[in-house]
C-alpha atoms as a PDB file:
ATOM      1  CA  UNK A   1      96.411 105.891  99.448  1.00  0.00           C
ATOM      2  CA  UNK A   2      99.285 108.419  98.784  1.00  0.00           C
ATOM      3  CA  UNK A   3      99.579 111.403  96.864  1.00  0.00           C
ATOM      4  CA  UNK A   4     102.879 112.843  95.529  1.00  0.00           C
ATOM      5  CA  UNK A   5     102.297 116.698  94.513  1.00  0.00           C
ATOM      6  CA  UNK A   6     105.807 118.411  93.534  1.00  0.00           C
ATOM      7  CA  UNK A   7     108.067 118.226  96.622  1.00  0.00           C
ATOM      8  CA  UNK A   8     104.311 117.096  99.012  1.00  0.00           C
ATOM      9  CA  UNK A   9     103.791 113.039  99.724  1.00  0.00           C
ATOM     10  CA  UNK A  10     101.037 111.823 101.972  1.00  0.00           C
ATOM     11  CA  UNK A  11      99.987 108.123 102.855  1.00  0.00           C
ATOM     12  CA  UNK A  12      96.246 107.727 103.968  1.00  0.00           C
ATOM     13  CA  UNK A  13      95.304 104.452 105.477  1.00  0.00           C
ATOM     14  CA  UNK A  14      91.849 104.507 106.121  1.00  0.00           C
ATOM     15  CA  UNK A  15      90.086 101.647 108.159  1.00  0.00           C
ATOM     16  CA  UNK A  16      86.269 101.130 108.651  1.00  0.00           C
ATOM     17  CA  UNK A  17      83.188 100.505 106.120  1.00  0.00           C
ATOM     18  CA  UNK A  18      83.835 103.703 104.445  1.00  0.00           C
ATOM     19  CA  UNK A  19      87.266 103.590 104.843  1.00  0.00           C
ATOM     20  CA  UNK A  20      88.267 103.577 101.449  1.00  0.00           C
ATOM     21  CA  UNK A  21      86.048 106.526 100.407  1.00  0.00           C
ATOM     22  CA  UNK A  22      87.247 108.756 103.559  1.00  0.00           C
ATOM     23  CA  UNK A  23      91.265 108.201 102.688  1.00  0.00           C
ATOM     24  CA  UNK A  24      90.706 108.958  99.009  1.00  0.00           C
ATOM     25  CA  UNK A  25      88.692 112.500  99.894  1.00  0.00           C
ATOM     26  CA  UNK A  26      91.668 113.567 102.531  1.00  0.00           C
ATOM     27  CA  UNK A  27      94.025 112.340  99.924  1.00  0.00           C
ATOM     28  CA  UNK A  28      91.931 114.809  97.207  1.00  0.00           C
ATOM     29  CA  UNK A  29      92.040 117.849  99.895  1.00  0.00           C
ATOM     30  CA  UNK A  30      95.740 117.575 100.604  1.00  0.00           C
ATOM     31  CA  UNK A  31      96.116 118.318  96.655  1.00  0.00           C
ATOM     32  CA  UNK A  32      93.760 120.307  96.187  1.00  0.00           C
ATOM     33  CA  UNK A  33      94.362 122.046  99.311  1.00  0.00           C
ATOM     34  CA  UNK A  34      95.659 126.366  98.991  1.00  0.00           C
ATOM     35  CA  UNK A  35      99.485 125.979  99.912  1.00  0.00           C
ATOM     36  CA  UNK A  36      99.618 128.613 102.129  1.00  0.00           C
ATOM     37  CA  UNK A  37      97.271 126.486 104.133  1.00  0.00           C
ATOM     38  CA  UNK A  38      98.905 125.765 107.836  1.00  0.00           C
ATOM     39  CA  UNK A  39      99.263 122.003 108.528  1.00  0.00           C
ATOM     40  CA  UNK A  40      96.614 122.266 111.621  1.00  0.00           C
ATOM     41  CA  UNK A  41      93.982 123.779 109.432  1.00  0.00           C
ATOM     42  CA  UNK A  42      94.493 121.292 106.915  1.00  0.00           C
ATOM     43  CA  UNK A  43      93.978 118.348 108.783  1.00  0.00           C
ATOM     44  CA  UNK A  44      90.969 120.699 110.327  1.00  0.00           C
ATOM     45  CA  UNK A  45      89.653 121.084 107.003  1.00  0.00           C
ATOM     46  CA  UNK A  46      89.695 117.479 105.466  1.00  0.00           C
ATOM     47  CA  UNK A  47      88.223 116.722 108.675  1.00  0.00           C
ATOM     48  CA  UNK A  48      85.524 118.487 107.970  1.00  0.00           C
ATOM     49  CA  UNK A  49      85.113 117.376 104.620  1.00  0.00           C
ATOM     50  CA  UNK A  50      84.564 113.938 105.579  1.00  0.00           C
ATOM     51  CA  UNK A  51      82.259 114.831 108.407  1.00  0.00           C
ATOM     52  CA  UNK A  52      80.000 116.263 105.461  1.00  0.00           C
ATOM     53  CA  UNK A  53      80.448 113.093 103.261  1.00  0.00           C
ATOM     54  CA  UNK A  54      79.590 110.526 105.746  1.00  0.00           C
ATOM     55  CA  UNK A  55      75.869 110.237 106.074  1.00  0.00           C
ATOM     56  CA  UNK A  56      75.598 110.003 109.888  1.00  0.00           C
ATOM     57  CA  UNK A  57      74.988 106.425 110.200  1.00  0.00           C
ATOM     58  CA  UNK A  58      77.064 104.461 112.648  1.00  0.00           C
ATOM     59  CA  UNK A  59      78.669 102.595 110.081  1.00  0.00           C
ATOM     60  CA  UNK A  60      80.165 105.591 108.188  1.00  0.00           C
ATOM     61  CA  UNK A  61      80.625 107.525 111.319  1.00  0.00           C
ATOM     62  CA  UNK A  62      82.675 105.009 112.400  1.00  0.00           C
ATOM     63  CA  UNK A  63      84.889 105.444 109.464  1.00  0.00           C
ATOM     64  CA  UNK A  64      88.101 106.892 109.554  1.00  0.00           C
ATOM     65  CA  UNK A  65      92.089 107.397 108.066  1.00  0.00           C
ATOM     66  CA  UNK A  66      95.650 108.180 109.091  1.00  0.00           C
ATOM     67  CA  UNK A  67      97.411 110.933 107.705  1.00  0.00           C
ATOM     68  CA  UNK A  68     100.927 111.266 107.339  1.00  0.00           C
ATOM     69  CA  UNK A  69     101.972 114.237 105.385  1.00  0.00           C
ATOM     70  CA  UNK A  70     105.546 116.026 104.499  1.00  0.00           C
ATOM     71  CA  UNK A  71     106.427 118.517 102.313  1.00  0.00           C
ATOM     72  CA  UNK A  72     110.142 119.222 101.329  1.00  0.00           C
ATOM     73  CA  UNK A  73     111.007 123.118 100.783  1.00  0.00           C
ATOM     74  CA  UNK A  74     113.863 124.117  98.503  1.00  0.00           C
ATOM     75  CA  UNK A  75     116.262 123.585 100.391  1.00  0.00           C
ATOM     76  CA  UNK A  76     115.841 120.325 102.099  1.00  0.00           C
ATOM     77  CA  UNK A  77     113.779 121.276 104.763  1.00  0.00           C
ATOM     78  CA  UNK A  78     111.150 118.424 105.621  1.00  0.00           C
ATOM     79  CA  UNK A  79     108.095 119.809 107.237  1.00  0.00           C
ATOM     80  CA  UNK A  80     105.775 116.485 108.959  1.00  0.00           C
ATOM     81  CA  UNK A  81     102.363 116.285 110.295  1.00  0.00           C
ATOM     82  CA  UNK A  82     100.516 113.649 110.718  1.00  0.00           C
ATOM     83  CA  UNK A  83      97.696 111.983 112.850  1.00  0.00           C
ATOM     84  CA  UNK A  84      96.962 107.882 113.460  1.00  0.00           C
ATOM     85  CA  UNK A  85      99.760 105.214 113.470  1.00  0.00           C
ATOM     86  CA  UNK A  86     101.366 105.735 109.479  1.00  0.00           C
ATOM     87  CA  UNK A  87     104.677 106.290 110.446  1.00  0.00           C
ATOM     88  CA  UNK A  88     107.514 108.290 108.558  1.00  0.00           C
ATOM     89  CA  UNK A  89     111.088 107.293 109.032  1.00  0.00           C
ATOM     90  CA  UNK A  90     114.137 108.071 108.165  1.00  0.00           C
ATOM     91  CA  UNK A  91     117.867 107.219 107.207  1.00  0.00           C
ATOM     92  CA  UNK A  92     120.694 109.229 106.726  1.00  0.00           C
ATOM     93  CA  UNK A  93     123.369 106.453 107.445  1.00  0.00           C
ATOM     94  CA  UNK A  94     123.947 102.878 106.565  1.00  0.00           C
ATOM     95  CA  UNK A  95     123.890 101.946 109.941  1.00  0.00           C
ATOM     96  CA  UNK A  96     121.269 101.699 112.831  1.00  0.00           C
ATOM     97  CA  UNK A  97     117.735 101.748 112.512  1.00  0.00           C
ATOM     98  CA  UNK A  98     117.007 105.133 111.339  1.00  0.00           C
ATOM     99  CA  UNK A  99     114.921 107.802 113.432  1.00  0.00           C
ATOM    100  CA  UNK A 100     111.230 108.331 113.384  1.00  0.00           C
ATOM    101  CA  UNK A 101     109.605 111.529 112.360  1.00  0.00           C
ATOM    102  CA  UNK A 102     106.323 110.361 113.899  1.00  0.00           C
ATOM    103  CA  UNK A 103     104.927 108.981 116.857  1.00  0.00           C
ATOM    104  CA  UNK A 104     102.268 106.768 116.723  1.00  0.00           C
ATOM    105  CA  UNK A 105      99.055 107.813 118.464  1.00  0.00           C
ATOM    106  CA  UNK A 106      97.863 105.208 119.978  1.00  0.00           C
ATOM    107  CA  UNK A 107      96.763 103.604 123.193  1.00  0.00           C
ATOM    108  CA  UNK A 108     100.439 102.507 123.830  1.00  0.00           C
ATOM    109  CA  UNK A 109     101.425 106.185 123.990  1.00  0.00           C
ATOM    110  CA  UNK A 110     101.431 107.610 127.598  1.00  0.00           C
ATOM    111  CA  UNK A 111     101.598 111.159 126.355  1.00  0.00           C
ATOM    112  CA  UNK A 112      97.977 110.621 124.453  1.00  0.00           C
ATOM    113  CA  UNK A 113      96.736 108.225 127.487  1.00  0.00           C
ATOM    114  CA  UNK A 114      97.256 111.221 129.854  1.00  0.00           C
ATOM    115  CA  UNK A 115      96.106 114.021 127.477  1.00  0.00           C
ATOM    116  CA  UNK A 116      92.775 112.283 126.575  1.00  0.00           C
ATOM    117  CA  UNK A 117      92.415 111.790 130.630  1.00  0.00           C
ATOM    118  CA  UNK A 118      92.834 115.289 131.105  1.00  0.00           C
ATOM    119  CA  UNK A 119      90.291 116.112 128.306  1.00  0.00           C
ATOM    120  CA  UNK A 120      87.395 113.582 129.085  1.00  0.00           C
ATOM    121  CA  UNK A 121      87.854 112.390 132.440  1.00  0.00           C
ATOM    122  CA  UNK A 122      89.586 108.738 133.590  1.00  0.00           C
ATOM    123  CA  UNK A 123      86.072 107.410 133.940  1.00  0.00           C
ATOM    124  CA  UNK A 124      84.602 107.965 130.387  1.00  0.00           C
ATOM    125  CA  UNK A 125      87.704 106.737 128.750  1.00  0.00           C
ATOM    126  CA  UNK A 126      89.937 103.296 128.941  1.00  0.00           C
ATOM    127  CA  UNK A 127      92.764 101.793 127.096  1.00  0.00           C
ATOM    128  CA  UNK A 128      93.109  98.006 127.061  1.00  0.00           C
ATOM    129  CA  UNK A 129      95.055  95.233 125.785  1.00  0.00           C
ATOM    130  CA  UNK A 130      91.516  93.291 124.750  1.00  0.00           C
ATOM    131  CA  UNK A 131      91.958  89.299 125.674  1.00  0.00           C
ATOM    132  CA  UNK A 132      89.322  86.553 124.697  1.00  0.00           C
ATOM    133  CA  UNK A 133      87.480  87.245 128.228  1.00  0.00           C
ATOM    134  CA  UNK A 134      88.739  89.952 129.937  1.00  0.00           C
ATOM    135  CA  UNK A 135      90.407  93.360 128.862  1.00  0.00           C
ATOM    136  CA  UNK A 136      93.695  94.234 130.653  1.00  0.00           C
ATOM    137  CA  UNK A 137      93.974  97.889 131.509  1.00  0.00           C
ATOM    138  CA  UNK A 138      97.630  99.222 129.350  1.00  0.00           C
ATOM    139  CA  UNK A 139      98.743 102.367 132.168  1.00  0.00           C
ATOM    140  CA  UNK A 140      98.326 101.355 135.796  1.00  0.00           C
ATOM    141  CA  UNK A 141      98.522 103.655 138.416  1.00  0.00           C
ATOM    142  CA  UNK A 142     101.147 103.460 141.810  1.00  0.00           C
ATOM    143  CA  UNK A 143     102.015 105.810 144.108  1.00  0.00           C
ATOM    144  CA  UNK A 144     100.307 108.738 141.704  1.00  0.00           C
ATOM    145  CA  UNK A 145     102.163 107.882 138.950  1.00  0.00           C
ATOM    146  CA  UNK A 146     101.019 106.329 135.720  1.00  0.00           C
ATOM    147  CA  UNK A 147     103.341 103.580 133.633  1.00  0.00           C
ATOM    148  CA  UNK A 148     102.660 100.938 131.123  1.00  0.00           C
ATOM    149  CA  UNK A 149     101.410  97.789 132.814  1.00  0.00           C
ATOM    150  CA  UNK A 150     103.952  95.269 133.429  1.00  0.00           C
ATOM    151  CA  UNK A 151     102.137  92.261 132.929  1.00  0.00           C
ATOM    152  CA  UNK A 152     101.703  93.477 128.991  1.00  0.00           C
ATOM    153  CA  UNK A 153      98.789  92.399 126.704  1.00  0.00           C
ATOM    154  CA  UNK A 154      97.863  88.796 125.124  1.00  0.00           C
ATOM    155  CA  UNK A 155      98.121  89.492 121.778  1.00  0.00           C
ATOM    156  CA  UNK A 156     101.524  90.853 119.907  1.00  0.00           C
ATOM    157  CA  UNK A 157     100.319  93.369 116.754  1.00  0.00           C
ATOM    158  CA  UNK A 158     104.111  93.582 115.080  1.00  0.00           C
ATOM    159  CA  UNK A 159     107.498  92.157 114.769  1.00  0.00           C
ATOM    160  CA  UNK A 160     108.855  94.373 117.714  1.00  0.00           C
ATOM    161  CA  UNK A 161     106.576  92.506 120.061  1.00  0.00           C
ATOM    162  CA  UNK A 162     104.570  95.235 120.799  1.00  0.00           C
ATOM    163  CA  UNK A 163     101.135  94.342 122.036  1.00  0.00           C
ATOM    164  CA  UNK A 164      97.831  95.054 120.607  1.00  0.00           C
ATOM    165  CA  UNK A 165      95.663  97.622 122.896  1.00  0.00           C
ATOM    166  CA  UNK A 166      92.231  99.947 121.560  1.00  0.00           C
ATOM    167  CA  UNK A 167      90.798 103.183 123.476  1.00  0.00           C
ATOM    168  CA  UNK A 168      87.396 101.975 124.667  1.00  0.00           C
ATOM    169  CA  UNK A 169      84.425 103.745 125.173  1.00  0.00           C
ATOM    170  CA  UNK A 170      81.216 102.936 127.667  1.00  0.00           C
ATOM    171  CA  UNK A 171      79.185 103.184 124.278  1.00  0.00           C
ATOM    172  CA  UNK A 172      81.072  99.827 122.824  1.00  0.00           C
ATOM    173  CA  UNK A 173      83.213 102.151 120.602  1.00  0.00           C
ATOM    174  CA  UNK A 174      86.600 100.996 120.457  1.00  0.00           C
ATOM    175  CA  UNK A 175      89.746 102.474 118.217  1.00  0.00           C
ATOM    176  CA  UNK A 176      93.216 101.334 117.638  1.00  0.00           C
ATOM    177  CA  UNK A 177      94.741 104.794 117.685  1.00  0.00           C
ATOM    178  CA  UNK A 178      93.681 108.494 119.118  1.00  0.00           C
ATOM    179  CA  UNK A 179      93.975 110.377 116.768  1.00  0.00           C
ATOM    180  CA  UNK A 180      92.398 109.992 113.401  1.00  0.00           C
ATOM    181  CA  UNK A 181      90.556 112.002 110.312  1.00  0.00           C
ATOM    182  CA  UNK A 182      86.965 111.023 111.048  1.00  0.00           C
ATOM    183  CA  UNK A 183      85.836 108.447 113.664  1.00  0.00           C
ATOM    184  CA  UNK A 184      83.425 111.107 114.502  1.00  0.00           C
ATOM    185  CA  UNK A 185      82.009 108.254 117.503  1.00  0.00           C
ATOM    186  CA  UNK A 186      84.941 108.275 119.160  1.00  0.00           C
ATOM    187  CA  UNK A 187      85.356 111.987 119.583  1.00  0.00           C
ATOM    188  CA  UNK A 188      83.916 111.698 122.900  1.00  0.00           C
ATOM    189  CA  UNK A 189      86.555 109.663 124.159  1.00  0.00           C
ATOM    190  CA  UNK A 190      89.080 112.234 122.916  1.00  0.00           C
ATOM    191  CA  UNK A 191      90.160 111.397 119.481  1.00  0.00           C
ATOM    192  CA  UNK A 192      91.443 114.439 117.915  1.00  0.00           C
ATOM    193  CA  UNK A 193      92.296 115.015 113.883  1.00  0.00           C
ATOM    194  CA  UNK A 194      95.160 117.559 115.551  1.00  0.00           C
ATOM    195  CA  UNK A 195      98.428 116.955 113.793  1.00  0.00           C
ATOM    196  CA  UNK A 196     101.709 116.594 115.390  1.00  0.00           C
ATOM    197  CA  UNK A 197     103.952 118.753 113.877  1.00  0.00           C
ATOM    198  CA  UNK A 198     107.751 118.977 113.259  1.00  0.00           C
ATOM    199  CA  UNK A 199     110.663 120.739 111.024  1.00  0.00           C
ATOM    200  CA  UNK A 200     113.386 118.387 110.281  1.00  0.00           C
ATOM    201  CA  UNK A 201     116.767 120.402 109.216  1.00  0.00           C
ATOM    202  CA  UNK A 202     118.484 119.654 105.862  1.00  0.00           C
ATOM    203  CA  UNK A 203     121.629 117.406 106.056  1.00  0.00           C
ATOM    204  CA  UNK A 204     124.993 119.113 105.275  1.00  0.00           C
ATOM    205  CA  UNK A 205     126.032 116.903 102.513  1.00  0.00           C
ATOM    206  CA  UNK A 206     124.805 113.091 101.544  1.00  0.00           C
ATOM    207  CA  UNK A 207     121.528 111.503 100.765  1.00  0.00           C
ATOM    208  CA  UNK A 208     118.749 111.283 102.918  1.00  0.00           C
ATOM    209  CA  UNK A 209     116.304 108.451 102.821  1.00  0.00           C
ATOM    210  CA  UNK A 210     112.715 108.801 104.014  1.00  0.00           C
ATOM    211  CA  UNK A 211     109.919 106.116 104.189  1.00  0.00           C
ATOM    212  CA  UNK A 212     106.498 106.963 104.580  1.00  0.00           C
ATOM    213  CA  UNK A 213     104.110 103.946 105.171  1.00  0.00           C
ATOM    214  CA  UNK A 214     101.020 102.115 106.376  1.00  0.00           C
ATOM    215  CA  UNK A 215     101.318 100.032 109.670  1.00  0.00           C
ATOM    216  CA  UNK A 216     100.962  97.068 107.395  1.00  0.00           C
ATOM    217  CA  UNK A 217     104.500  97.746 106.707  1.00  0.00           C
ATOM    218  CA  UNK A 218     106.139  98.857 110.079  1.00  0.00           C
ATOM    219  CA  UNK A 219     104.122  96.016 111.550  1.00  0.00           C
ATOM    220  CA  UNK A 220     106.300  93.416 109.257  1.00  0.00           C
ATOM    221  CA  UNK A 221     109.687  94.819 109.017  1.00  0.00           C
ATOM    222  CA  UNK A 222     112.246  95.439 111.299  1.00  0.00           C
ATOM    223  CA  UNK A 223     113.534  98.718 111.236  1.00  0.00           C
ATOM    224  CA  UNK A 224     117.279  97.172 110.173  1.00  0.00           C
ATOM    225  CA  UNK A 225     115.759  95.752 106.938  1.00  0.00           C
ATOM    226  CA  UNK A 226     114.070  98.541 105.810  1.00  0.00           C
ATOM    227  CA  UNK A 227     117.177 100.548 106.377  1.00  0.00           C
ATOM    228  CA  UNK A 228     119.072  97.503 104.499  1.00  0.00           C
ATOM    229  CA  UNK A 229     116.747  97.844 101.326  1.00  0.00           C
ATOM    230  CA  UNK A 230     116.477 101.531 101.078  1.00  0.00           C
ATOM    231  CA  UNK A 231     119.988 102.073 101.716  1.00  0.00           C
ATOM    232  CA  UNK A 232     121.137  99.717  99.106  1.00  0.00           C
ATOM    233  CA  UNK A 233     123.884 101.535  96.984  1.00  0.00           C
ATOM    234  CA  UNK A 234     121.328  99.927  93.657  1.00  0.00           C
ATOM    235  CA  UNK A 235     118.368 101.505  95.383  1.00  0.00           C
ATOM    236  CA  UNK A 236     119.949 104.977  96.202  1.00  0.00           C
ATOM    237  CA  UNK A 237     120.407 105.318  92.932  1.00  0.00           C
ATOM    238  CA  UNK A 238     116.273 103.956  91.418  1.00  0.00           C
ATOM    239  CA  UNK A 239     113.628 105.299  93.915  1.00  0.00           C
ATOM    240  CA  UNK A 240     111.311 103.114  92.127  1.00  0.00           C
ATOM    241  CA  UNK A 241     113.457  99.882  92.664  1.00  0.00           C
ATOM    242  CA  UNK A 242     113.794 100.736  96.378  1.00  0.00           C
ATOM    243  CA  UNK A 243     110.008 100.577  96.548  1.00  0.00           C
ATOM    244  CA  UNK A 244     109.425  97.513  94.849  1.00  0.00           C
ATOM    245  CA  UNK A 245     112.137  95.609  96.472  1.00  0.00           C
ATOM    246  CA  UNK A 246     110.523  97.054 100.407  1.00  0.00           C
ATOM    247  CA  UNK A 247     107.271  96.329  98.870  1.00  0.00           C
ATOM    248  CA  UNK A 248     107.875  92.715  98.211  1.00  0.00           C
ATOM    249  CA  UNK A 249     109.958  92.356 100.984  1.00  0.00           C
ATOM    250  CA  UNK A 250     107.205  92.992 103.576  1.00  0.00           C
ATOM    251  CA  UNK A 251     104.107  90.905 101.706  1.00  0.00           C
ATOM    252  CA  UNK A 252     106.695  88.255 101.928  1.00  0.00           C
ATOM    253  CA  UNK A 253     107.478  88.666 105.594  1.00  0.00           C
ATOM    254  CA  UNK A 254     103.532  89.713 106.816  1.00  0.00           C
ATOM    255  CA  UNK A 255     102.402  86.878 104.707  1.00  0.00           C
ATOM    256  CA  UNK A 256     104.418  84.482 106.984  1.00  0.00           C
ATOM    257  CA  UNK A 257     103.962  86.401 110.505  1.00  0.00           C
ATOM    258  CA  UNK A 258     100.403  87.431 109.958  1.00  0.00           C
ATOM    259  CA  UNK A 259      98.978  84.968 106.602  1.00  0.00           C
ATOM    260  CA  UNK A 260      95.393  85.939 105.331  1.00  0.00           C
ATOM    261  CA  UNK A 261      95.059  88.650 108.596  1.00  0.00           C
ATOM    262  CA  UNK A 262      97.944  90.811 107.132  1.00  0.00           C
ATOM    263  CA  UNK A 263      97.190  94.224 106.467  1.00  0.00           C
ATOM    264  CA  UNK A 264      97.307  96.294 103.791  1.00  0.00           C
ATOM    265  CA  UNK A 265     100.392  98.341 102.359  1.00  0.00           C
ATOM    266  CA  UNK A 266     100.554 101.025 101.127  1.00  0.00           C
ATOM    267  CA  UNK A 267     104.498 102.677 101.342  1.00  0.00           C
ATOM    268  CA  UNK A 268     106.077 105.743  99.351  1.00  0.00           C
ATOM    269  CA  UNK A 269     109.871 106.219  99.176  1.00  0.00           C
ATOM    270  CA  UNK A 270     111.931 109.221  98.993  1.00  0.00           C
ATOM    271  CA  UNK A 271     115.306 110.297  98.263  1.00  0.00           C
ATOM    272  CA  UNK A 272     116.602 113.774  99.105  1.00  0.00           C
ATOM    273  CA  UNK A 273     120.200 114.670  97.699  1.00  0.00           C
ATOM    274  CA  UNK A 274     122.445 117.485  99.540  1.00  0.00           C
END
């Protein structure tokens, strides 16, 4: 889902049995939202919409969405927040692979591995790389410190080679990120619908291009070739043919990495002149 509002563009990408129905109410309080509304009571808020939508069982409850939301002020300014793993990028040059306005939250993050220690306790909480018949734990511990287990996972999740890894509960919850609207049975493994937030300054002169998308996209695409598509001199020019072209781009590439188990997409591009 995505919403564009004047200079305000969200993506949703909600996952569960209610999935849909949870990303299209965040996606109906971000526009609906009052605008002097702070980005932490925002995500607060939708969050609590959905808790009153779901019914309680543990199929809804288990429900949940991204959110990746920026706003652009008048003078360039972005302004991002966001929660799950719908990343926003960007690319001022024709060169490189662009810089990330988000981090993902997810288990492969060591900043949210230790801050969901500190908040529940190492033995209520544990993130895995899950195998056929054994889990393999993704932060092991030497000497007091904490790093990302050498040994990896078993099963690569995107076309960086990244591997796939959940947050596990003793319940049998499990969740591919940590930090979500909703997934209300997770919160006691420390999933949090708190936003990162950050304030990206206005270039001094050029065009800046911005891509705001689902993991079914950053999952498929290098960051080089998006960078290649949306940087096209044909596409700086036609927002809408820069999203087609990415668009068809990545259902051909996911289609051939990932064939009937390739998620969905759901991108928005944006072009700010200075």
């Amino acid at each position: 889902m995505f919403l564009i509002s004047g200079r305000q563009f969200c993506v949703a990408d909600g996952h569960g049995k209610a999935g849909k129905n949870v990303a299209e109410l965040v996606r109906s309080t971000v526009e609906t939202a009052p605008p002097d509304m702070s980005f932490e009571e925002l995500f607060a808020f939708a969050d609590d919409n959905v808790r009153m939508m779901l019914d309680g069982s543990p199929a809804t409850t288990s429900s949940g969405t991204t959110l990746s939301l920026v706003k652009i002020d008048t003078d360039g300014t972005c302004r991002i927040a966001h929660v799950g793993d719908s990343e926003v990028r960007c690319y001022d040059s024709d060169e490189g692979e662009g810089t990330s306005w988000t981090h993902d939250h997810g288990p492969c993050c060591i900043r949210e591995f230790h801050r969901i220690r500190n908040a529940v306790g190492e033995p209520n909480i544990v993130f895995y790389h899950p195998g056929c018949l054994f889990k393999r734990p993704v932060f092991v511990e030497k000497d007091g410190e904490w790093s990302m287990n050498s040994q990896g996972g078993f099963v690569k999740c995107n076309v960086r080679d990244e591997w796939m890894s959940y947050v596990f509960t003793e319940g049998g919850g499990y969740l591919a990120m940590t930090r979500a609207i909703g997934d209300f049975h997770m919160r006691s493994a420390g999933i949090i619908s708190t936003p990162d937030v950050m304030v990206i300054e206005p270039l001094k002169s050029g065009t800046r291009a911005v891509v705001l998308a689902s993991d079914g996209l950053w999952d498929s695409m290098h960051y080089k070739e998006v960078r290649a598509i949306v940087r096209h001199p044909e596409c700086l020019a036609n927002v809408e043919l820069a999203a087609d072209r990415l668009m068809e781009a990545t259902l051909t590439r996911g289609t051939e990495l990932f064939g009937r188990e390739l998620d969905n997409i759901t991108l928005i591009v944006i072009y700010i002149q200075y």
